[in-house]
Protein backbone atom coordinates (compact mmCIF):
# COMPACT_ATOMS: atom_id res chain seq x y z
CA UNK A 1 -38.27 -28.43 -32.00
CA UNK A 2 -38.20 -32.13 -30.62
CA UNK A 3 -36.48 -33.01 -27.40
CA UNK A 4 -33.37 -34.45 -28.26
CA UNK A 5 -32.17 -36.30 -25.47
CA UNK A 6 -35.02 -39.28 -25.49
CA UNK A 7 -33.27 -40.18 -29.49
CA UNK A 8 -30.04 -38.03 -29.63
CA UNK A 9 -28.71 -37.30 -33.36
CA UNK A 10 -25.38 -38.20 -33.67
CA UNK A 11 -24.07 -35.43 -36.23
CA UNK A 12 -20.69 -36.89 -36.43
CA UNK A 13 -22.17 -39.58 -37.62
CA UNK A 14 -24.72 -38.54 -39.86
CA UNK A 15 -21.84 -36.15 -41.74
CA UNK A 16 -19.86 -38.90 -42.56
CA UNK A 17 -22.47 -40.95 -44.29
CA UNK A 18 -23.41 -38.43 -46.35
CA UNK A 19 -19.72 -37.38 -47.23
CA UNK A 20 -19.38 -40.78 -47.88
CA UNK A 21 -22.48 -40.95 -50.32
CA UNK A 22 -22.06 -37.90 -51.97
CA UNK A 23 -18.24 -38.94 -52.64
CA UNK A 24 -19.25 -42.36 -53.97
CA UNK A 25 -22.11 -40.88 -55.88
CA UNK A 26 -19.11 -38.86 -57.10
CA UNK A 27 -16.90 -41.08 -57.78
CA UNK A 28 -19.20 -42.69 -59.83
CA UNK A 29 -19.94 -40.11 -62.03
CA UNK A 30 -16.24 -39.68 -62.56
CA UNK A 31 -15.75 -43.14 -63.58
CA UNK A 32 -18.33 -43.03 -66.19
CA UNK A 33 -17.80 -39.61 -67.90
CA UNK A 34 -14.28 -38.55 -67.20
CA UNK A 35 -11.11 -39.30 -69.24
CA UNK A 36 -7.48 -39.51 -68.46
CA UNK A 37 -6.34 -36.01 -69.57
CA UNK A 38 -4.91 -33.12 -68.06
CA UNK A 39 -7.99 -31.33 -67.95
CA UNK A 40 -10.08 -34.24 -65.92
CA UNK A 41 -7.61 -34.51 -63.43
CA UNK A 42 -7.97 -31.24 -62.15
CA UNK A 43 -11.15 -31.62 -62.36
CA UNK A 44 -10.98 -34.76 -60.35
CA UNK A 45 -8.24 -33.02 -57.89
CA UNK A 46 -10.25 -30.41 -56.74
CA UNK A 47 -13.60 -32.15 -56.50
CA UNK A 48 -12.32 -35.17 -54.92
CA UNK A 49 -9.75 -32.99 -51.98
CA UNK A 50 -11.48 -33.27 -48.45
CA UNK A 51 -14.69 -30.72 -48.38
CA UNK A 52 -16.93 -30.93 -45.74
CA UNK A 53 -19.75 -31.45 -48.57
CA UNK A 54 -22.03 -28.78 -46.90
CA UNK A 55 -24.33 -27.71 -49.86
CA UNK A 56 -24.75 -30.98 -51.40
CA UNK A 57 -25.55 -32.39 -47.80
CA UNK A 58 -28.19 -29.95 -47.79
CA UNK A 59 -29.87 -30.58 -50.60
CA UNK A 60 -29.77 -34.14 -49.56
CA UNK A 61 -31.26 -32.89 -45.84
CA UNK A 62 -34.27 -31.24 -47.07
CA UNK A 63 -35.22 -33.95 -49.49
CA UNK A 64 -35.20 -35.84 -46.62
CA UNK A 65 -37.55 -33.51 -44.67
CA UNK A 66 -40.46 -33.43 -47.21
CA UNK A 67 -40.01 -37.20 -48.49
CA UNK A 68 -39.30 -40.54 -47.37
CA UNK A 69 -37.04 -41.36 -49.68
CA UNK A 70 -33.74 -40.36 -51.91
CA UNK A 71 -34.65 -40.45 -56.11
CA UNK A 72 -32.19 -40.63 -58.09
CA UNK A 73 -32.58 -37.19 -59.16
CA UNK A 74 -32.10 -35.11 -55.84
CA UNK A 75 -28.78 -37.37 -55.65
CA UNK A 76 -27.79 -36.09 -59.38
CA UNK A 77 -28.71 -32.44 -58.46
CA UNK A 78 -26.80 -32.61 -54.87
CA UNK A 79 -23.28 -33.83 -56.87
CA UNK A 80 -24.54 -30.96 -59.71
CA UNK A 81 -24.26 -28.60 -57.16
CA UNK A 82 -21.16 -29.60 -55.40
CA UNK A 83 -19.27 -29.16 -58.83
CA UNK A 84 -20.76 -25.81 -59.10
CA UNK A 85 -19.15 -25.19 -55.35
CA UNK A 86 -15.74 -26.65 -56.17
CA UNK A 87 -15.83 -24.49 -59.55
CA UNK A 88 -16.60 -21.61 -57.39
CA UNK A 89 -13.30 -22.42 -55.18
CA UNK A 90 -10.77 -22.81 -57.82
CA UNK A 91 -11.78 -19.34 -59.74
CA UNK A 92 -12.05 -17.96 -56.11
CA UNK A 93 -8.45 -19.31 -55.26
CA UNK A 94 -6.82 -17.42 -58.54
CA UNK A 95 -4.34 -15.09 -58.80
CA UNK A 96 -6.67 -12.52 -60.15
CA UNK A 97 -8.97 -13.36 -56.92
CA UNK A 98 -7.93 -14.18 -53.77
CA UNK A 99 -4.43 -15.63 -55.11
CA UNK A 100 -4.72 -18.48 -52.61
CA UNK A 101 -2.22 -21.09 -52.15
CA UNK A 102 -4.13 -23.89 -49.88
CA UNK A 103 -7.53 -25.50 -49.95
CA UNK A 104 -9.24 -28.30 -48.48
CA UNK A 105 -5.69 -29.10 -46.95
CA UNK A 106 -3.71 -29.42 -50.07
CA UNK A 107 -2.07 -26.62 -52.90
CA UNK A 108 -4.88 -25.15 -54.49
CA UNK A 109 -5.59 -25.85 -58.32
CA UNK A 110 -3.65 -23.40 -60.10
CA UNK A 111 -0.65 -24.43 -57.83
CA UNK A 112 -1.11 -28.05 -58.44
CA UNK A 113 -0.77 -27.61 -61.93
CA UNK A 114 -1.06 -24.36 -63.43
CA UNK A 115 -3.53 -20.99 -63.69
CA UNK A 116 -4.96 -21.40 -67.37
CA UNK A 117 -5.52 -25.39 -66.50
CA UNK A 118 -7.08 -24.03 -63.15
CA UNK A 119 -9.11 -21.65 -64.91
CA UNK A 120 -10.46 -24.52 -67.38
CA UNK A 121 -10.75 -26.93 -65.00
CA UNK A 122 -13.39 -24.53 -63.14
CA UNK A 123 -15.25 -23.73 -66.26
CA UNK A 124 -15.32 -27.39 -67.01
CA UNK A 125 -16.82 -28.45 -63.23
CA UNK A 126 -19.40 -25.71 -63.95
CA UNK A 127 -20.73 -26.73 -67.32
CA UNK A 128 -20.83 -30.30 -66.42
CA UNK A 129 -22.93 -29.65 -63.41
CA UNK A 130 -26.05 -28.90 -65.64
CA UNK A 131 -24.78 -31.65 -68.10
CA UNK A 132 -25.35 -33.80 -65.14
CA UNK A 133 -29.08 -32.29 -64.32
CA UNK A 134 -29.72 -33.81 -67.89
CA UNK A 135 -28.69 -36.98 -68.13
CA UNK A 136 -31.41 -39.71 -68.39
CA UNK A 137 -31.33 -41.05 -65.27
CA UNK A 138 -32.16 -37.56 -63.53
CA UNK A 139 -35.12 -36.62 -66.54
CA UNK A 140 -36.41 -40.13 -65.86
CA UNK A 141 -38.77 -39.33 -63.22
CA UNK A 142 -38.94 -35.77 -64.16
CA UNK A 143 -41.45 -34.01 -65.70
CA UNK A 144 -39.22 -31.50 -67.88
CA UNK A 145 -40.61 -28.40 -66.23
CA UNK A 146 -39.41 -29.64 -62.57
CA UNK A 147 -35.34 -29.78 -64.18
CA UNK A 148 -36.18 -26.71 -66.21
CA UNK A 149 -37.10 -25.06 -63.12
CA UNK A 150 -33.77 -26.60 -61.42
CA UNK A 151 -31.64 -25.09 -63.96
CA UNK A 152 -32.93 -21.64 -63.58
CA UNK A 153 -32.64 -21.83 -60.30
CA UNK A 154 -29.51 -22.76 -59.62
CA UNK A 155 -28.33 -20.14 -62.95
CA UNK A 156 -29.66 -17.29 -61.26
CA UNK A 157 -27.92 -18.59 -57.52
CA UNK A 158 -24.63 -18.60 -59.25
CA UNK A 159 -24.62 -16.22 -62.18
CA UNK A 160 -25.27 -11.89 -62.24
CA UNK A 161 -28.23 -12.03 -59.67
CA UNK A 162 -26.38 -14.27 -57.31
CA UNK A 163 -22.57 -15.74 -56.21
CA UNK A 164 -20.56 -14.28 -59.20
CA UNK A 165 -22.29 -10.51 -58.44
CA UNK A 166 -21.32 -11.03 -54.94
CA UNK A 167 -17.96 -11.86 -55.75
CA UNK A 168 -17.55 -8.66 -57.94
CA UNK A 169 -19.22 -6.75 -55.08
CA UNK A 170 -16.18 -8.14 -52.42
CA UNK A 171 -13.27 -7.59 -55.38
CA UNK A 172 -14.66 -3.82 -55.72
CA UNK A 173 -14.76 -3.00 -51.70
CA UNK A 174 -11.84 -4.60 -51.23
CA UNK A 175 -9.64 -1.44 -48.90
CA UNK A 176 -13.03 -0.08 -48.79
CA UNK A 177 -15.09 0.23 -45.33
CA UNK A 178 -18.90 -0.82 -46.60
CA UNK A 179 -22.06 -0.60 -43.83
CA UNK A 180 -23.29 -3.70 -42.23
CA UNK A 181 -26.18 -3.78 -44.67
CA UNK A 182 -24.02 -3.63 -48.04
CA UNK A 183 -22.16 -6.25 -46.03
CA UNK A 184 -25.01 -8.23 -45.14
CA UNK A 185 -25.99 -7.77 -49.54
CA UNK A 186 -22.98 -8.79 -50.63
CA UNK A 187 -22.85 -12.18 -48.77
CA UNK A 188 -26.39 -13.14 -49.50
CA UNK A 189 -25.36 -12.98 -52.74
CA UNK A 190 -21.69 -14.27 -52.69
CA UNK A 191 -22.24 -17.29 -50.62
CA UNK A 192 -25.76 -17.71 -49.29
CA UNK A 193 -27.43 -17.56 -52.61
CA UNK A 194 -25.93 -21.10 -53.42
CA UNK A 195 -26.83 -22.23 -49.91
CA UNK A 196 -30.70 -21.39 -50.23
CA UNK A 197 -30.61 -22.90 -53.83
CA UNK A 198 -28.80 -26.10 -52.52
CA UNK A 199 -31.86 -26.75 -49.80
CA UNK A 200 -34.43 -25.19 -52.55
CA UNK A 201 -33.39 -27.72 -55.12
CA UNK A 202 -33.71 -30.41 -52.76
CA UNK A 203 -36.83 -29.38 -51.72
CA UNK A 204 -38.58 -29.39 -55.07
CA UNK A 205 -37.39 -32.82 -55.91
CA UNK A 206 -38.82 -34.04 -52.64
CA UNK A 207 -41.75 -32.53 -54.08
CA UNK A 208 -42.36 -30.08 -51.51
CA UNK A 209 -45.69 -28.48 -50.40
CA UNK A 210 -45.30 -24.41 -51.46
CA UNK A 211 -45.42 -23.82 -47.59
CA UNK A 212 -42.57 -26.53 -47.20
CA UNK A 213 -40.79 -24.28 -49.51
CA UNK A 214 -40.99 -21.39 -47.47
CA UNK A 215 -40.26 -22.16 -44.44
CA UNK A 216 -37.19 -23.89 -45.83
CA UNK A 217 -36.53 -20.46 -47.71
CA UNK A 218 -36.30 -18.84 -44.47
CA UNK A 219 -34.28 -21.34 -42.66
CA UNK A 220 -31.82 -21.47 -45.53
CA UNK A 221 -31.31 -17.80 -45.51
CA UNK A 222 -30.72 -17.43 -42.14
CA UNK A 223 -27.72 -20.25 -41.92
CA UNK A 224 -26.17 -19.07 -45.10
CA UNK A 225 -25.59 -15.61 -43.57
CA UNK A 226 -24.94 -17.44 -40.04
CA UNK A 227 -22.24 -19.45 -42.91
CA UNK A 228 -20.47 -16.30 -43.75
CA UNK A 229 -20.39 -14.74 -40.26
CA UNK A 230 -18.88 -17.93 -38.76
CA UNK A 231 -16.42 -17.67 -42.06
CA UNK A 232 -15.01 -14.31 -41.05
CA UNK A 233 -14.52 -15.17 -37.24
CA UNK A 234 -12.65 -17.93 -38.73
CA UNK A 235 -10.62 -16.25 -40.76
CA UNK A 236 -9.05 -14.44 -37.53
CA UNK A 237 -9.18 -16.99 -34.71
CA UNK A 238 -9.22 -20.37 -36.70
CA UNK A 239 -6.51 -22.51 -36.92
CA UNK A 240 -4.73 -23.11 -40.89
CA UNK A 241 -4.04 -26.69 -40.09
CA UNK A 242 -7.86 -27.70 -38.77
CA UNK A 243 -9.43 -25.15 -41.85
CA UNK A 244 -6.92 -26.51 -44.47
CA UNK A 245 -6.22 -22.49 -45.96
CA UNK A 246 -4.71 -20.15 -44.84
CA UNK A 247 -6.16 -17.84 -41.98
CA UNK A 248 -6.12 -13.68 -41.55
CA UNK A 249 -6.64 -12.99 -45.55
CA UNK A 250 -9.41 -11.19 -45.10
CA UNK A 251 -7.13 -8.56 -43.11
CA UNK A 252 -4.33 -8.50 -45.26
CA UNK A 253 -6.85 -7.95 -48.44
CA UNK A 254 -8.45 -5.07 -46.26
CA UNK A 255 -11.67 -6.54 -46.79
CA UNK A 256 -14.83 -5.68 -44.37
CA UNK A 257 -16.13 -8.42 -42.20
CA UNK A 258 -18.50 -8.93 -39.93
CA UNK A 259 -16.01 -8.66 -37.02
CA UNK A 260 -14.57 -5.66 -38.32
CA UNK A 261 -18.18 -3.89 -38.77
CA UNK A 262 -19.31 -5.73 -34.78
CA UNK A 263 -16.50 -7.04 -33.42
CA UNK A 264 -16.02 -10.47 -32.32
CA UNK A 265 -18.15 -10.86 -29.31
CA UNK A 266 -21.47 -9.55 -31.31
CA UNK A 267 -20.60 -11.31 -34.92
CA UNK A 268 -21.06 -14.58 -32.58
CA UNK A 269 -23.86 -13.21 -30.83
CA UNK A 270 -25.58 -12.19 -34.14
CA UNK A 271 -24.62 -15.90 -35.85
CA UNK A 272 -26.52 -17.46 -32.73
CA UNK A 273 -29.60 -15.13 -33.53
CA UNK A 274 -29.73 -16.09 -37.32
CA UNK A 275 -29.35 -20.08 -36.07
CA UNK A 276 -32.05 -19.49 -33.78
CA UNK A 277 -34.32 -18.10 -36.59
CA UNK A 278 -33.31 -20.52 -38.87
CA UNK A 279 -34.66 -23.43 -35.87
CA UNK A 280 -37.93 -21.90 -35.35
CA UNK A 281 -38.61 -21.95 -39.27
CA UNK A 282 -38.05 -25.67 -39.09
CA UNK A 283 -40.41 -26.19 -35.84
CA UNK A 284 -43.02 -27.00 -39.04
CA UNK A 285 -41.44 -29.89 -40.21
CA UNK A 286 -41.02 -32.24 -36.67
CA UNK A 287 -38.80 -34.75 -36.54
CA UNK A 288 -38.11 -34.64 -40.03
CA UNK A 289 -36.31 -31.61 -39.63
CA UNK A 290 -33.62 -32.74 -37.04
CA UNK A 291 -30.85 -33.26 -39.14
CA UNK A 292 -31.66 -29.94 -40.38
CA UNK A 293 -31.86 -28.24 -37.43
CA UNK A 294 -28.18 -30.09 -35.97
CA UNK A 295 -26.63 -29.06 -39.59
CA UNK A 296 -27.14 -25.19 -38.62
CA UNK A 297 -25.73 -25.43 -35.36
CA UNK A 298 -22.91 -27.25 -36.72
CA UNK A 299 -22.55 -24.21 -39.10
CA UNK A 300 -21.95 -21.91 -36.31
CA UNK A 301 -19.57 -24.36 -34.08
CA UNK A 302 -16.94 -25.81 -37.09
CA UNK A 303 -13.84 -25.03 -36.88
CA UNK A 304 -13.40 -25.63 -40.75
């Protein structure tokens, strides 16, 4: 990768502008589509609470990597798939699930206002994710087959073959002591499927090169395991205010985790090894890559 030093990135910064753009971009869809029911603001609750906007960001990142500019479309697809994330949360958050009370700093949907509007309001975020993917603006500068392919995509990342089979896959081992590769399974599916997607997505509307693709494949499925191992270290040594939810679940759900299957020490050791992976895909991309290649050490160092 690039020296640094001559031009240093300034993450901090960079995060906030994009929070700030995917929020507005957001908001705007909001404005236009939703109404003043029940129903929308839940919706609006959940999507609009404090996230760090990771995914979307993503998407946004490698766009950025392989093309100069932002269309219209990748900026549709990034808010697309950060409705698919907050979906994910609320279901997650259920009594049936994880019966969670806090998220993103504030009572969690079904708390707010109740579980069958939490449960619709989830089902609602999801459907209108690939409503959004086909609005006119997005199809504009489309050919069809490019949002076709999006839609599969991002189907499969979230659907039997990706998040939701991981999340059956975590419910079923619950009090259950799995190997380090069921473990390592499991969250490839559960939450690194929807990572690779995010960048994937991004990718192809930044019409990518098929050797872009890959090495962006790589890199995205090395931080989205280097995601869930920082997750579980969380979970016992981060703090509930800074994280906004509730810490030590994972314990008291007798769930296996990466610490429980290495222990602390090598679970950070191991995070640093998939980061440093995940760099050396991106030494194709140059400069371009540098917000990129900050964003996965960030991964490894929040404390959210």
């Amino acid at each position: 990768m690039p020296d640094h030093n001559s031009n240093p990135f300034n993450l901090q910064q960079y995060l906030d502008e994009k929070q700030k753009f995917i929020n507005d971009a957001l908001m705007d869809i909001i404005c236009k589509h939703f109404t003043d029911s029940r129903l929308c603001n839940a919706m609006k609750y959940s999507l609009m609470a404090s996230g760090k906007r990771l995914r979307p960001i993503l998407c946004l990142a490698a766009a950025e990597a392989v093309s100069y500019i932002l269309n219209p479309s990748v900026i549709s697809a990034a808010c697309a798939i950060e409705m698919i994330h907050t979906y994910s949360l609320i279901h997650d958050d259920l009594p049936a699930m994880d019966n969670d009370r806090m998220r993103r700093g504030q009572p969690t949907c079904h708390i707010q206002f109740d579980e069958p509007t939490a449960i619709l309001a989830g089902d609602a975020l999801l459907t209108f994710a690939f409503e959004i993917l086909t609005l006119p603006e997005t199809l504009s500068i489309n050919q069809p087959h490019v949002i076709f392919q999006i839609i599969n995509m991002l189907s499969k990342a979230i659907g039997c073959q990706g998040m939701i089979e991981g999340q059956m896959r975590d419910i079923i081992n619950e009090g259950v002591t799995i190997g380090l590769e069921a473990l390592k399974e499991m969250h490839a599916l559960k939450t690194g499927a929807l990572i690779e997607t995010s960048i994937q997505v991004g990718a192809i509307l930044g019409n990518a090169t098929p050797d872009q693709i890959h090495h962006l494949t790589i890199y995205a499925q090395n931080i989205g395991l280097a995601f869930q191992v920082t997750d579980d270290i969380l979970n016992i040594e981060g703090d509930p205010v800074s994280m906004g939810k509730d810490t030590g679940t994972d314990r008291t759900r007798l769930k296996s985790t990466f610490p429980d299957l290495m222990g602390i020490a090598q679970s950070k050791k191991y995070a640093d090894e998939l980061v440093n992976n995940a760099l050396h895909a991106l030494s194709f991309f140059g400069n371009k890559a540098i917000p990129l290649s900050v964003l996965a050490t960030y991964i490894i160092n929040r404390k959210r």
